[in-house]
PDB file of N, CA and C in Angstrom:
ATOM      1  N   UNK A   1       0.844  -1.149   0.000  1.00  0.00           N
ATOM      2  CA  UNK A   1       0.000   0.000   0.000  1.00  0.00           C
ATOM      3  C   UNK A   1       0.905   1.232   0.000  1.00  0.00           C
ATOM      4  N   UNK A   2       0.383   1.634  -0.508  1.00  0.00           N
ATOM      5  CA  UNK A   2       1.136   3.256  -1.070  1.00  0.00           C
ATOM      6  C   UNK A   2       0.171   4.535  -0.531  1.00  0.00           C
ATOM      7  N   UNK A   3       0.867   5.439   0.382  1.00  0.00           N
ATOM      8  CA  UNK A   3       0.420   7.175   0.317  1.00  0.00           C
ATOM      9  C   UNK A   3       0.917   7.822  -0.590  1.00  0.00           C
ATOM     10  N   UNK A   4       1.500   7.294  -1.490  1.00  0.00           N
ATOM     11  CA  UNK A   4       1.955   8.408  -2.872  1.00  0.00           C
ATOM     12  C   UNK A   4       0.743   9.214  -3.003  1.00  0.00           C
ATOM     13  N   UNK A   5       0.553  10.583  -3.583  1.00  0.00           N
ATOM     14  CA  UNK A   5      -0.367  11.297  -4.066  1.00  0.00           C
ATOM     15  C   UNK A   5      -1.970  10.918  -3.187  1.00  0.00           C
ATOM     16  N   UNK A   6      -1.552  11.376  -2.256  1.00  0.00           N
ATOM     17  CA  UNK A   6      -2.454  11.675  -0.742  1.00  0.00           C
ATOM     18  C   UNK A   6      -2.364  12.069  -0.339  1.00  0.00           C
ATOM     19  N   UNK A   7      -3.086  12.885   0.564  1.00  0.00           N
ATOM     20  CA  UNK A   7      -2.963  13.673   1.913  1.00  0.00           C
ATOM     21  C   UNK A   7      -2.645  12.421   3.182  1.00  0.00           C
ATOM     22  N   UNK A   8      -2.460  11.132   3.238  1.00  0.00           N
ATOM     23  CA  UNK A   8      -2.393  10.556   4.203  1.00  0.00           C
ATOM     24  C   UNK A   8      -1.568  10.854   4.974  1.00  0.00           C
ATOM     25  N   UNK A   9      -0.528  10.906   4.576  1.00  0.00           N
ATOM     26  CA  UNK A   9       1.075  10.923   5.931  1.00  0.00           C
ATOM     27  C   UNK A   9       0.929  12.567   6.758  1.00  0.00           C
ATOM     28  N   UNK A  10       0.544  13.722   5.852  1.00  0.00           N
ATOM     29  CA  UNK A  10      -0.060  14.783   6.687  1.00  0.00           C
ATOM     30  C   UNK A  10      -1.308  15.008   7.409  1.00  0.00           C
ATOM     31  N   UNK A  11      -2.436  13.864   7.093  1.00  0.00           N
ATOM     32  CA  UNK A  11      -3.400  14.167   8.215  1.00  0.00           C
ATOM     33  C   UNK A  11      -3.034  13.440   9.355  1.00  0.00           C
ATOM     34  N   UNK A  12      -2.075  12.542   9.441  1.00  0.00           N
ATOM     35  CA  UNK A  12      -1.624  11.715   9.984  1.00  0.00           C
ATOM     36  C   UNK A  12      -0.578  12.124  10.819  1.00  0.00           C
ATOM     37  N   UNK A  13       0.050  13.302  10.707  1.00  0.00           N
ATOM     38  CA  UNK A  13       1.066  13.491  11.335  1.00  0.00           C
ATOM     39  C   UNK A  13       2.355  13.035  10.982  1.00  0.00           C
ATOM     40  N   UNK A  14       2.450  12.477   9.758  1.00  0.00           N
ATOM     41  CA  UNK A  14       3.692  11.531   9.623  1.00  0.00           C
ATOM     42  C   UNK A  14       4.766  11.971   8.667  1.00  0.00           C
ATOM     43  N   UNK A  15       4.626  13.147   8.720  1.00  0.00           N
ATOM     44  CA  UNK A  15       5.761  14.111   7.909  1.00  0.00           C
ATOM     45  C   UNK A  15       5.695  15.511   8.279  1.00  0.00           C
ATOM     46  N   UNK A  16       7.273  16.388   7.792  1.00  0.00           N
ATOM     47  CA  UNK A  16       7.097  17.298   8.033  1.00  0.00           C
ATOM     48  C   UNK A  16       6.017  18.375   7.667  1.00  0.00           C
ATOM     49  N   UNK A  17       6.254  19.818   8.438  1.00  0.00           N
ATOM     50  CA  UNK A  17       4.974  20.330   7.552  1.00  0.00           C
ATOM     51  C   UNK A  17       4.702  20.832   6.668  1.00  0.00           C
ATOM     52  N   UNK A  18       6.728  20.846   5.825  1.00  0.00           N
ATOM     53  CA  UNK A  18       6.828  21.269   4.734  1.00  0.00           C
ATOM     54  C   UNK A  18       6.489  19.811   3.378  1.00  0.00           C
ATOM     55  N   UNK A  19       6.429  18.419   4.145  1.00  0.00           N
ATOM     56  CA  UNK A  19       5.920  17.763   3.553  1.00  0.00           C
ATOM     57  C   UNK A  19       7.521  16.912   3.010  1.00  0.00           C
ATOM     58  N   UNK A  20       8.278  17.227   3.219  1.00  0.00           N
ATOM     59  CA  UNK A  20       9.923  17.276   2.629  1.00  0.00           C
ATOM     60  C   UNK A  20      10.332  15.723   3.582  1.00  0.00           C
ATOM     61  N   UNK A  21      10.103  15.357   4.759  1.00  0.00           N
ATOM     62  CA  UNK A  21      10.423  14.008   5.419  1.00  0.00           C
ATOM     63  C   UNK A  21       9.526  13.516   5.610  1.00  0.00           C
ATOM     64  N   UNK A  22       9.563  12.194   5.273  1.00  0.00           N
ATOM     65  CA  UNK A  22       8.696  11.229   6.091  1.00  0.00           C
ATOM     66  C   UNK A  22       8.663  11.194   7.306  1.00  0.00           C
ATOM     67  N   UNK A  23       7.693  10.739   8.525  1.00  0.00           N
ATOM     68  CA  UNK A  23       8.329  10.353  10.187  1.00  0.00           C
ATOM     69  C   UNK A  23       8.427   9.246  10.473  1.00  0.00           C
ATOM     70  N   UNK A  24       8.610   8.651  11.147  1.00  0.00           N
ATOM     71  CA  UNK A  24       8.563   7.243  11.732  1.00  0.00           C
ATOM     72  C   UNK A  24       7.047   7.213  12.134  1.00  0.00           C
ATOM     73  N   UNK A  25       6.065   6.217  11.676  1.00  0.00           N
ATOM     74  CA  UNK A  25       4.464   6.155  12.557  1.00  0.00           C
ATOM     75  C   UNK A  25       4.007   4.342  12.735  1.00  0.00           C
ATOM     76  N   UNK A  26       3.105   4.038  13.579  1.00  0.00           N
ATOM     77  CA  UNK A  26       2.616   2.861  13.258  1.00  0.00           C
ATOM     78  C   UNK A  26       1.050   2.815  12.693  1.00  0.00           C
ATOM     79  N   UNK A  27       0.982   2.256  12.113  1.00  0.00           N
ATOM     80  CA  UNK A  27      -0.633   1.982  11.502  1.00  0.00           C
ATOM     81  C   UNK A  27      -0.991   0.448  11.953  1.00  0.00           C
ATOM     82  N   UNK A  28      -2.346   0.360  12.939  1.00  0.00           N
ATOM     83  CA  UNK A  28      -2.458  -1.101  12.855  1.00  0.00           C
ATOM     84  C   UNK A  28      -3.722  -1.051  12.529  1.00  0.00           C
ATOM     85  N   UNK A  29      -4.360  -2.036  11.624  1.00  0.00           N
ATOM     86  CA  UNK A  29      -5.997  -2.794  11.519  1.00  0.00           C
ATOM     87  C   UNK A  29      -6.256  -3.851  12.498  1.00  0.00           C
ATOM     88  N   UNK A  30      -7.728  -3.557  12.661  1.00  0.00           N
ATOM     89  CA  UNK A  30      -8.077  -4.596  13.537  1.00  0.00           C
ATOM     90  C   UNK A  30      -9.270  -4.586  13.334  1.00  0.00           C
ATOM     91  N   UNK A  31     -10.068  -6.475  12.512  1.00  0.00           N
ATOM     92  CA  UNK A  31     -11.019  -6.539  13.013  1.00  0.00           C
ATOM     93  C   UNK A  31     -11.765  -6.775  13.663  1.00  0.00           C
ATOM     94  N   UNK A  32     -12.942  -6.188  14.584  1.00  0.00           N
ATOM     95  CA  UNK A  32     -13.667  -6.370  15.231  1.00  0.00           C
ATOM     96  C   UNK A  32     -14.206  -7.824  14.980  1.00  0.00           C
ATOM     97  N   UNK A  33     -14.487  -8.525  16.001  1.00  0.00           N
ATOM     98  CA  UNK A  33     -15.063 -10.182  15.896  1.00  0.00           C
ATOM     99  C   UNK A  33     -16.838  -9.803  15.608  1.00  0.00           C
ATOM    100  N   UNK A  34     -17.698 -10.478  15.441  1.00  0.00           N
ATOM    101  CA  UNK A  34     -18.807 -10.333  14.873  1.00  0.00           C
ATOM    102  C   UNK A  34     -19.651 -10.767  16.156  1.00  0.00           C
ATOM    103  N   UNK A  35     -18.661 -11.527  17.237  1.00  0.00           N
ATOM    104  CA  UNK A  35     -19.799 -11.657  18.068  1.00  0.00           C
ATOM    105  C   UNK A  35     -19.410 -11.233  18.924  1.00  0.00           C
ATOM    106  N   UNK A  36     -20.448 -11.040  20.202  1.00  0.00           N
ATOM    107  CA  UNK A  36     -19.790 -10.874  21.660  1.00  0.00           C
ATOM    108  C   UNK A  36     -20.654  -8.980  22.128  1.00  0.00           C
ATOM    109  N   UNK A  37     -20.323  -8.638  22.791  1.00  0.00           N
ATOM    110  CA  UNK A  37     -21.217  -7.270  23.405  1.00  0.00           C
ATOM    111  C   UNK A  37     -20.331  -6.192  22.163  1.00  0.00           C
ATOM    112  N   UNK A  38     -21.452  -5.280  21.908  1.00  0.00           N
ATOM    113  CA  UNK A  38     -20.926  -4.218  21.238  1.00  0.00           C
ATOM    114  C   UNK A  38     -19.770  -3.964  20.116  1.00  0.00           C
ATOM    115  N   UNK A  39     -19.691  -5.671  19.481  1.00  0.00           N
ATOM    116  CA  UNK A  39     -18.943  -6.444  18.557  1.00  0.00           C
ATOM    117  C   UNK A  39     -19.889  -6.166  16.852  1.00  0.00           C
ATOM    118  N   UNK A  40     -19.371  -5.493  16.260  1.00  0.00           N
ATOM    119  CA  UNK A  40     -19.837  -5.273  14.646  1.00  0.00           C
ATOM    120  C   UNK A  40     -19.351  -5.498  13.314  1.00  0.00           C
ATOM    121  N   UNK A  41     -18.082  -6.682  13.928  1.00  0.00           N
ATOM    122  CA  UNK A  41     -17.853  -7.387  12.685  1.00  0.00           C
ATOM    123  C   UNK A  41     -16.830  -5.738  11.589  1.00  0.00           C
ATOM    124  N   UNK A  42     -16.750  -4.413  12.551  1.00  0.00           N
ATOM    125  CA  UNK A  42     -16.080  -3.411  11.879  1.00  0.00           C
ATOM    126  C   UNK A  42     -14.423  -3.457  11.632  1.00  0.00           C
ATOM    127  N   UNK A  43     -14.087  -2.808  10.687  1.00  0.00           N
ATOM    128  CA  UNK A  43     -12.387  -2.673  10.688  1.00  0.00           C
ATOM    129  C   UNK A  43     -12.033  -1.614  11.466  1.00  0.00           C
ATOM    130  N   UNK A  44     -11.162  -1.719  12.372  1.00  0.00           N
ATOM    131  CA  UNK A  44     -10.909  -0.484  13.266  1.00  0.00           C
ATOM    132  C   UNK A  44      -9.431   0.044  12.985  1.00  0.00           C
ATOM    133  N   UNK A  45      -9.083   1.163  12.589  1.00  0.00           N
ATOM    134  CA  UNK A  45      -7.654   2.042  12.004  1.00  0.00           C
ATOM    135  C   UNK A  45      -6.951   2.660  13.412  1.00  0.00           C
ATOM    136  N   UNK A  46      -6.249   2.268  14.219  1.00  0.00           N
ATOM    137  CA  UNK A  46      -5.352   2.808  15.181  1.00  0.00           C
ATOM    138  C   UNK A  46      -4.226   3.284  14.673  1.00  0.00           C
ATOM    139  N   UNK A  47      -3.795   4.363  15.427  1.00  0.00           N
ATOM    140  CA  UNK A  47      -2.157   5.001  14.698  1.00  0.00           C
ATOM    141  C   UNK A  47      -1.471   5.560  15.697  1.00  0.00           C
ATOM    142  N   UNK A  48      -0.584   5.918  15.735  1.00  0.00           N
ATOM    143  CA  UNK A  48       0.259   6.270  16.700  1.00  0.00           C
ATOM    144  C   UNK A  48       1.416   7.284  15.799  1.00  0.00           C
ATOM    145  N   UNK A  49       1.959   8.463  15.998  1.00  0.00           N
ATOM    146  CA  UNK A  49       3.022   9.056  15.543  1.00  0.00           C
ATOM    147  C   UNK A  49       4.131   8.825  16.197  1.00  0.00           C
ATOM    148  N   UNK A  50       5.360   8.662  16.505  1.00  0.00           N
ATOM    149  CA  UNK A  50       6.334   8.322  17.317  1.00  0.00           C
ATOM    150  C   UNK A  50       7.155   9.835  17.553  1.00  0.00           C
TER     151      UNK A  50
END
């Protein structure tokens, strides 16, 4: 997967703000299980900037 020609890595925090470095970030997916309390079977996007 590629952020080429996106706004991703800047809404994200993951470059400068001249846009000129990348940063170090983590991206994890996770899906939600389908069963169990308040369980919807959803993809959930966590991130972290370092």
């Amino acid at each position: 997967m590629s952020s080429a020609g996106t706004t991703f890595n800047h809404d994200h925090r993951a470059e400068t703000p001249d846009g000129a470095q990348q940063l170090p970030m983590l991206d994890v997916l996770r899906r939600d299980p389908r069963d169990g309390d308040a369980a919807d079977g959803a993809t959930r996007h966590f991130w972290a900037p370092s």
